[in-house]
Protein backbone atom coordinates (compact mmCIF):
# COMPACT_ATOMS: atom_id res chain seq x y z
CA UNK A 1 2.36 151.56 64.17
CA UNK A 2 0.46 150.22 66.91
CA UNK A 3 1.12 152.76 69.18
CA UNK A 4 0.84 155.15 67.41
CA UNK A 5 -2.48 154.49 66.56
CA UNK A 6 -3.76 153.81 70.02
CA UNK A 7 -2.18 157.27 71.01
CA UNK A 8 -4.91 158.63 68.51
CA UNK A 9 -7.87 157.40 70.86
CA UNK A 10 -9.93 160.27 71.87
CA UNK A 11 -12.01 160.36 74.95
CA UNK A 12 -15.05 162.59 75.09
CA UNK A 13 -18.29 163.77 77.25
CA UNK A 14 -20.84 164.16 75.30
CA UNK A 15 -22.27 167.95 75.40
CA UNK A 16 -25.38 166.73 75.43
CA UNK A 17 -25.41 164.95 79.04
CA UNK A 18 -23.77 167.98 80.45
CA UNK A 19 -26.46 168.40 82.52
CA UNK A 20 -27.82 165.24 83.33
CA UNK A 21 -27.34 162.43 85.63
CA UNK A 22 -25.62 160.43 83.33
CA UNK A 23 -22.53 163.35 83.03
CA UNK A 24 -20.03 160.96 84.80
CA UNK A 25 -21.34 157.47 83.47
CA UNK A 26 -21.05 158.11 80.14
CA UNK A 27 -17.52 158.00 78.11
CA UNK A 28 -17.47 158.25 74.24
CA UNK A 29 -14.62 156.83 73.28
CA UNK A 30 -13.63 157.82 69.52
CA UNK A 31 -10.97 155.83 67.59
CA UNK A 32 -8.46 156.77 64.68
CA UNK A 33 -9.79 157.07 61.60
CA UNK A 34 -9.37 154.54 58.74
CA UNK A 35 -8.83 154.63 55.54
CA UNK A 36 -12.01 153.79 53.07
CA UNK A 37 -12.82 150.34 51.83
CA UNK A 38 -16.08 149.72 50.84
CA UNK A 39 -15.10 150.84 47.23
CA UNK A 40 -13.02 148.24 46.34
CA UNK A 41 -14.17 144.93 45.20
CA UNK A 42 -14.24 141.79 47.08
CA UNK A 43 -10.21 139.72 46.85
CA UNK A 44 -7.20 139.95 48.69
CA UNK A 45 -6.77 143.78 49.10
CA UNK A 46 -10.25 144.51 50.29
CA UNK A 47 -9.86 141.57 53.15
CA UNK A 48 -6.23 142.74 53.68
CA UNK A 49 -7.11 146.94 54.03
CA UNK A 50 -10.78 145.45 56.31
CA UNK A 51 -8.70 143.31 58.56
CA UNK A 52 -6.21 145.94 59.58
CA UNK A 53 -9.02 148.32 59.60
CA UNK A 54 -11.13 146.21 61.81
CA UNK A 55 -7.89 144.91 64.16
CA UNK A 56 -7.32 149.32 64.83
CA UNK A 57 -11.35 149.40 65.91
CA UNK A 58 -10.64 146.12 68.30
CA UNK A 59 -7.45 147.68 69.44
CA UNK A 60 -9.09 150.65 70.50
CA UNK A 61 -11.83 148.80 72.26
CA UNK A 62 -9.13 146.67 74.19
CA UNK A 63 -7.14 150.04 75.13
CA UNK A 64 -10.64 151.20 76.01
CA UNK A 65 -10.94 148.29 78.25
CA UNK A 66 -7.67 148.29 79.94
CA UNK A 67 -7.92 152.37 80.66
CA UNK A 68 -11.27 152.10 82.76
CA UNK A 69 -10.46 148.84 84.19
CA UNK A 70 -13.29 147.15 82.91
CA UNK A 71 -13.99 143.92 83.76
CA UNK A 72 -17.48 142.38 83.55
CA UNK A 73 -19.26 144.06 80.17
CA UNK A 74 -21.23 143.29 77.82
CA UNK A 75 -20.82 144.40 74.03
CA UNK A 76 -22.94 145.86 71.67
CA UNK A 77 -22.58 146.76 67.90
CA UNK A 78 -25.50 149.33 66.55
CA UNK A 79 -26.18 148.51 62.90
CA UNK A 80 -22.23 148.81 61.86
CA UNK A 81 -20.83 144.99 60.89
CA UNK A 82 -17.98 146.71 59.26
CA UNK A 83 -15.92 147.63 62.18
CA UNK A 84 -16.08 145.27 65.03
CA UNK A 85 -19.28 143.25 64.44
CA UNK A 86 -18.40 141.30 67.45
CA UNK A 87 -15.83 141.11 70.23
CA UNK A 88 -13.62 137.34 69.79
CA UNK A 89 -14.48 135.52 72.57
CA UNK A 90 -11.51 134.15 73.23
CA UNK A 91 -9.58 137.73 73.00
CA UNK A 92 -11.86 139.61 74.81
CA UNK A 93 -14.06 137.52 76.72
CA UNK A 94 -17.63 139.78 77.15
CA UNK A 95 -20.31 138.40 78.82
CA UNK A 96 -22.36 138.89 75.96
CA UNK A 97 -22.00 139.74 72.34
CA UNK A 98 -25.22 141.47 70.87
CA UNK A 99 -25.85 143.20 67.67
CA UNK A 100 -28.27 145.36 66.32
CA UNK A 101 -29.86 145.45 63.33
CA UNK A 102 -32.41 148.79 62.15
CA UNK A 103 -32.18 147.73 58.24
CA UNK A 104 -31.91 145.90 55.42
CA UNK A 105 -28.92 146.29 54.03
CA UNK A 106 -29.06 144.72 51.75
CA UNK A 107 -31.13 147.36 49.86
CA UNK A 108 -28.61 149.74 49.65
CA UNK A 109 -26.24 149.39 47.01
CA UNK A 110 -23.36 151.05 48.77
CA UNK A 111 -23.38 148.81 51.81
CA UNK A 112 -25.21 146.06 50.51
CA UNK A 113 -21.63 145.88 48.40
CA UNK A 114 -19.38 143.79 51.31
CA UNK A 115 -22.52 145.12 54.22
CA UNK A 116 -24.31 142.01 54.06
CA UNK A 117 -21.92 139.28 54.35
CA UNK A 118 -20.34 141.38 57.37
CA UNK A 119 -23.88 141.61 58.96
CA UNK A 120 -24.65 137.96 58.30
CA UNK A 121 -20.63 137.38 60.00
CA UNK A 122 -21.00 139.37 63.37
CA UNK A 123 -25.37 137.97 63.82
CA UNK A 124 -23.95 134.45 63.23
CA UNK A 125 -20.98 135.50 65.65
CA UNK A 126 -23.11 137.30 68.68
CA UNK A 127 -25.20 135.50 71.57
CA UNK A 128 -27.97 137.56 70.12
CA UNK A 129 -29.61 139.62 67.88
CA UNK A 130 -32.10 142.56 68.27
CA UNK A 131 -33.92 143.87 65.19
CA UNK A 132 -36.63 146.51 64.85
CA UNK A 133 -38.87 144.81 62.83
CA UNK A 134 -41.01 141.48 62.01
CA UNK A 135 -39.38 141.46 58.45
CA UNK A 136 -35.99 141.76 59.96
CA UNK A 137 -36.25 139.21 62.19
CA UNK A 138 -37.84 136.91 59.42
CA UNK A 139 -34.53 137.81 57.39
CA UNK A 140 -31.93 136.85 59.75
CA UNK A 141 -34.03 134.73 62.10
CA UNK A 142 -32.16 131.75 60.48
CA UNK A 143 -28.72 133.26 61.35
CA UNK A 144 -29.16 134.26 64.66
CA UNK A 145 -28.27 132.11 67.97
CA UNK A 146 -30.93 134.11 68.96
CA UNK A 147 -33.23 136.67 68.35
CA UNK A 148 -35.43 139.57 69.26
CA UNK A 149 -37.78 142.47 67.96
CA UNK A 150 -36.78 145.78 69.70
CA UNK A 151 -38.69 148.18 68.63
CA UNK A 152 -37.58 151.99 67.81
CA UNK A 153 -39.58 154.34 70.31
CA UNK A 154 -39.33 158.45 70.39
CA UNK A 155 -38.24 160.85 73.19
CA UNK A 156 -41.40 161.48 74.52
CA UNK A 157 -40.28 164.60 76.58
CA UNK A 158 -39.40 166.19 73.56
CA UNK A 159 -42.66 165.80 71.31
CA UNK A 160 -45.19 166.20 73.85
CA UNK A 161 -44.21 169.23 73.93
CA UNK A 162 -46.13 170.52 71.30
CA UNK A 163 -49.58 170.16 73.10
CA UNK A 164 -47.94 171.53 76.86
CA UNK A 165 -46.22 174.94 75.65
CA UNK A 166 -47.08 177.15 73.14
CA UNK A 167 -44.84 178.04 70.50
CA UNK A 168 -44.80 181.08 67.69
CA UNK A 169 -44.55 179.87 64.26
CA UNK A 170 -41.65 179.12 62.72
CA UNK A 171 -40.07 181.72 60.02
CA UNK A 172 -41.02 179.09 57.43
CA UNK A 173 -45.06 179.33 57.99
CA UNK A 174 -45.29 182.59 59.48
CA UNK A 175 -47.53 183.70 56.55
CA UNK A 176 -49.28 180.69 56.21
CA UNK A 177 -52.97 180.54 57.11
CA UNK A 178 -54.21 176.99 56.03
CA UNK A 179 -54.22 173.61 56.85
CA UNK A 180 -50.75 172.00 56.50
CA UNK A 181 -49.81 168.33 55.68
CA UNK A 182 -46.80 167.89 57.37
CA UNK A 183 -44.19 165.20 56.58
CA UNK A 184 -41.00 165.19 58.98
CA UNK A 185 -37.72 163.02 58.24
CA UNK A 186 -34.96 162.30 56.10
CA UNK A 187 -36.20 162.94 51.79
CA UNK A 188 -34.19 160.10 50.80
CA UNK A 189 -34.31 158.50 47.52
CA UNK A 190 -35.28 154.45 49.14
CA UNK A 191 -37.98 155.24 51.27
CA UNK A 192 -40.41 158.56 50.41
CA UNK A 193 -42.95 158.01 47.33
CA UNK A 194 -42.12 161.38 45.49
CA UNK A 195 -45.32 161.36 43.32
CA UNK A 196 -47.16 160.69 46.09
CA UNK A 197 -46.42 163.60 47.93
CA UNK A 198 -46.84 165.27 44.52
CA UNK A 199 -50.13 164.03 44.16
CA UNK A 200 -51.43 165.57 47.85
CA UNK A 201 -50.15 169.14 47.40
CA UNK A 202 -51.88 169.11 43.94
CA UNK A 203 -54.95 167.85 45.24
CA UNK A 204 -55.15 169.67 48.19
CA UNK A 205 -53.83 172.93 46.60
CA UNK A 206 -56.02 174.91 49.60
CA UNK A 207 -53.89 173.37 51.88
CA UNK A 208 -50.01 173.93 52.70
CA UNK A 209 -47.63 170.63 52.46
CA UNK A 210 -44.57 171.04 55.01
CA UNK A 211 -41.76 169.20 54.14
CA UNK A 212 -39.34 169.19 57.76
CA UNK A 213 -36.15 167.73 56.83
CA UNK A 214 -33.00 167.54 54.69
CA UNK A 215 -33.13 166.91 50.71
CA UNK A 216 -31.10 164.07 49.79
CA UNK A 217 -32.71 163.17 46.21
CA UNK A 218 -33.01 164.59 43.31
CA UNK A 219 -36.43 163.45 42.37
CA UNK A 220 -38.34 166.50 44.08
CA UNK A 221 -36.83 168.45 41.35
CA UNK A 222 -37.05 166.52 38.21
CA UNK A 223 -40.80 166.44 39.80
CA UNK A 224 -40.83 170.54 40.04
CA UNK A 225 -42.32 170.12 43.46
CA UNK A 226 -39.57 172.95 44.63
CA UNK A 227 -41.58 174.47 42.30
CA UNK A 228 -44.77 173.99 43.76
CA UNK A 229 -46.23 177.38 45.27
CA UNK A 230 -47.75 175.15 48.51
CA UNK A 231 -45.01 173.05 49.25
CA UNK A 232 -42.62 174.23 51.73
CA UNK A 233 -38.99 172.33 52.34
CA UNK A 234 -37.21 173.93 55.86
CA UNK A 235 -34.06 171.62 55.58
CA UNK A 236 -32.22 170.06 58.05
CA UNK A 237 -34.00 170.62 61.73
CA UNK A 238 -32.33 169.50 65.08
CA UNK A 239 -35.04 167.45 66.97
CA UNK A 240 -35.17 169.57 69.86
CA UNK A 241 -36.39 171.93 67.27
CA UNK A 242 -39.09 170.07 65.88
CA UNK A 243 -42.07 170.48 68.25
CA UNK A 244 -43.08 173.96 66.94
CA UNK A 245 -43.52 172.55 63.76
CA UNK A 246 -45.08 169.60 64.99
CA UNK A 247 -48.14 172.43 66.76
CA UNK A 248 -48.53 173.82 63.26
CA UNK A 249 -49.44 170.56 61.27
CA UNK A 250 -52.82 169.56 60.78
CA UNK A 251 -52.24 166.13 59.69
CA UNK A 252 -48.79 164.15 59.79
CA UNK A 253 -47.99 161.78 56.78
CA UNK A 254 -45.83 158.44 56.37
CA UNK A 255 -46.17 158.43 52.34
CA UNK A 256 -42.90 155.69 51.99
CA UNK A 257 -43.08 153.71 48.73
CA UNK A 258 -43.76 149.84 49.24
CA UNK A 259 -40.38 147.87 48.81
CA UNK A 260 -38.38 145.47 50.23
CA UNK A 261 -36.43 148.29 51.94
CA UNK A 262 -39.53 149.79 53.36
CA UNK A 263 -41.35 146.07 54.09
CA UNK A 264 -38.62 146.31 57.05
CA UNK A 265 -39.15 149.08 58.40
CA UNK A 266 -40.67 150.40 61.64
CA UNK A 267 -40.32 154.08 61.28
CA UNK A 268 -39.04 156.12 64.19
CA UNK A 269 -41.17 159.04 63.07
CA UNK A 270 -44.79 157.42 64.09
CA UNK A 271 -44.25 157.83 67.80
CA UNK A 272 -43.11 161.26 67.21
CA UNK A 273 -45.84 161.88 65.17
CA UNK A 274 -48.45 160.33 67.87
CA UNK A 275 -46.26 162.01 71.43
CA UNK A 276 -47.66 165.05 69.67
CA UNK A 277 -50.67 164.28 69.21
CA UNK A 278 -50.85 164.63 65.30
CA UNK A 279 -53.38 162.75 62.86
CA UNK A 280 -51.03 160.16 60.60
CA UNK A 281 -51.59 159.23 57.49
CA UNK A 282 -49.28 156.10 56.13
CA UNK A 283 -49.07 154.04 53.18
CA UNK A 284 -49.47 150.31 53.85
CA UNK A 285 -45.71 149.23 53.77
CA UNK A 286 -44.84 147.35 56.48
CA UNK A 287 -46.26 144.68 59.21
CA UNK A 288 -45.34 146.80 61.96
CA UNK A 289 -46.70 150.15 60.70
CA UNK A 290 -50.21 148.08 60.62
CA UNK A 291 -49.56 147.93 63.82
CA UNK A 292 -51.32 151.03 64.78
CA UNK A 293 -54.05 151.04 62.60
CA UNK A 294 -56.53 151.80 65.77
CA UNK A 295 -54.83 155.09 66.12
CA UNK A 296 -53.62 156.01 62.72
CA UNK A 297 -55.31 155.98 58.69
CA UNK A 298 -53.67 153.40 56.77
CA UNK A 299 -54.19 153.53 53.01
CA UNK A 300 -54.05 151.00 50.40
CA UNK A 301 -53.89 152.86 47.29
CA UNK A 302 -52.75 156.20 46.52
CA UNK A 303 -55.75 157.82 45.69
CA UNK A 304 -57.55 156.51 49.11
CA UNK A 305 -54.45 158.28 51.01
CA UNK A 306 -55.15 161.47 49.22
CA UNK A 307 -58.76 161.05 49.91
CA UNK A 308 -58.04 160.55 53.65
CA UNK A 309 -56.13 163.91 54.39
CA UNK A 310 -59.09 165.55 55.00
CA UNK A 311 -61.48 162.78 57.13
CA UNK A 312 -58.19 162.76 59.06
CA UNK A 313 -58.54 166.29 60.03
CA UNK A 314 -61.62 166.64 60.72
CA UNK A 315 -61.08 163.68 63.08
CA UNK A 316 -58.78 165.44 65.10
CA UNK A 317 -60.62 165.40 68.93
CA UNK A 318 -59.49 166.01 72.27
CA UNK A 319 -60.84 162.01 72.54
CA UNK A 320 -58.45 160.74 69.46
CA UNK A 321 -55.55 162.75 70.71
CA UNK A 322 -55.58 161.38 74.26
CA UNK A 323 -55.47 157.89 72.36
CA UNK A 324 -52.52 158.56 70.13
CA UNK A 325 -50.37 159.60 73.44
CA UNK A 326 -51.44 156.71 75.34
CA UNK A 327 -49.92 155.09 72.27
CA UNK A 328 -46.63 156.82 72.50
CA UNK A 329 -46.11 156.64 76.42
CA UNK A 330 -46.04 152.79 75.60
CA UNK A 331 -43.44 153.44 73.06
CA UNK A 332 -40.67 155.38 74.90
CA UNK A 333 -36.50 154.28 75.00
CA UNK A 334 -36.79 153.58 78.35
CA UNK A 335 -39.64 151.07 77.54
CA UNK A 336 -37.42 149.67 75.38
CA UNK A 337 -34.12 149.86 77.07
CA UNK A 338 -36.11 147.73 80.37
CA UNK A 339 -37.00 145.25 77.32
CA UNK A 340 -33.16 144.89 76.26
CA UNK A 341 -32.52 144.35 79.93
CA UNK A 342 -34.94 141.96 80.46
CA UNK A 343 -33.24 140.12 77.19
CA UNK A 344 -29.80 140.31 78.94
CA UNK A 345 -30.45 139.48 82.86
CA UNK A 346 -32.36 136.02 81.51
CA UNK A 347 -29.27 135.15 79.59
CA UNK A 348 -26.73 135.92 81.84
């Protein structure tokens, strides 16, 4: 059995460095699958079906090893304790075991279910953790051998885009001729305050609300805001696709509900929304989100964040702009990957 399921391992280039310096540098290597385990309860057959699950992942990462020659490496697991959480030391030997953590799992029901206890396994487990957030690190701070905030950045290149080339409007607001609210991201059910968003395109009925992003709730129809004749949804949107959007919106919003889920979160999306130079608007959710409040509107009720939409606007100046990018150039993933080296080279 263990053959065959090493013969399964799949090595690919990703497309997307096809033409970049990192073409030859790069290896994805993809494992067999496995069969699903999170549904079953915690006992003897969950443990028994994760263990060989988890032993295939480790097997593959040995065979991955072995093929490349690799000697000196160092591991690192992004936000997935339930396959290899960690390398065994005395298996596999890396220089250094790190894992990342980008949310609270524990707020999600599905992989809060075994999630947690696997997270709390592989942070205890690693030389150390990185998180992207104060609250995170306050969770797990306890846990860890040691620990770091890491921040999420944005790829500057891509957003800044939208004040260096000029772009045609997109099919979506081709007709549209005023302001627009724009909210880009994923309309999940944990994070986005529905009524909220609600709220501002009923309030600001002159004004368009641009919704940039796939619908994975159900509340924006038991809300009729598909309804709604000035809110526009686009879907799904690749990110090199987002920019001429981005040009279009007058004001970018962060409306997330204020929860434990969000209380951890530093969103991705606010260095987007600053690379292009857009006014934000956020609710109040998290330590790190206040954060910017020199560059961005942070409101503490939902009424003041309606009320702000339009100070925001008319706020918008060449001066204000420049500010928000100097924001973001401080923000990029190579910022942040020269951090996680700096992390590495002082502990090895």
């Amino acid at each position: 059995m263990s053959d065959l399921i090493m013969h399964r391992l799949r090595y690919e280039h990703p497309p997307q460095l096809e033409n970049t310096l990192y073409k030859d540098n790069f290896l994805a290597a993809l494992p067999p699958m496995v069969p699903p385990v999170n549904f079953l309860g915690k006992g003897e057959i969950y443990n028994l079906v994760r263990t060989r699950n988890n032993r295939i992942v480790l097997n593959t990462i040995k065979k991955v090893i072995k093929d490349n020659n690799i000697k000196d490496y160092i591991f690192m697991n992004c936000y997935n304790p339930f396959y290899a959480g960690f390398l065994p030391k005395n298996e596999f030997n890396p220089l250094l075991n790190i894992y990342q953590c980008i949310d609270d799992i524990s707020q999600n029901a599905y992989t809060a279910k075994h999630g947690f206890d696997l997270e709390r396994n592989a942070i205890q487990n690693s030389d150390v953790t990185i998180v992207t957030s104060q609250e995170l690190k306050n969770i797990w701070r306890k846990d860890a051998n040691e620990i770091h905030i890491v921040h999420n950045a944005a790829d500057i290149n891509i957003f800044e885009k939208t004040l260096t080339e000029k772009f045609e409007r997109p099919e979506e607001i081709k007709n549209i001729n005023t302001k627009i609210i724009g909210f880009v991201g994923n309309l999940d059910d944990l994070r986005v305050n529905y009524p909220l968003m609600k709220k501002i395109a009923e309030v600001h009925f002159d004004k368009t609300l641009l919704l940039v992003g796939p619908i994975n709730n159900n509340q924006v129809y038991d809300l009729g805001m598909d309804k709604m004749p000035n809110i526009i949804f686009t879907g799904s949107k690749d990110i090199q696709n987002l920019p001429p959007y981005l040009q279009y919106i007058d004001v970018a919003i962060i409306p997330f509900l204020l929860n434990t889920l969000t209380k951890s979160i530093y969103p991705l999306k606010i260095n987007e929304y600053l690379a292009a130079g857009r006014a934000v608007i956020a609710t109040n959710f998290s330590e790190d989100i206040r954060a910017f409040k020199d560059v961005i509107h942070i409101a503490k009720s939902e009424d003041q964040f309606v009320n702000l939409i339009d100070k925001a606007i008319i706020e918008q100046i060449p001066e204000k702009i420049q500010k928000c990018m100097d924001v973001a150039n401080s923000n990029t993933w190579g910022a942040r990957v020269e951090q996680i080296w700096k992390i590495v080279e002082k502990k090895i």
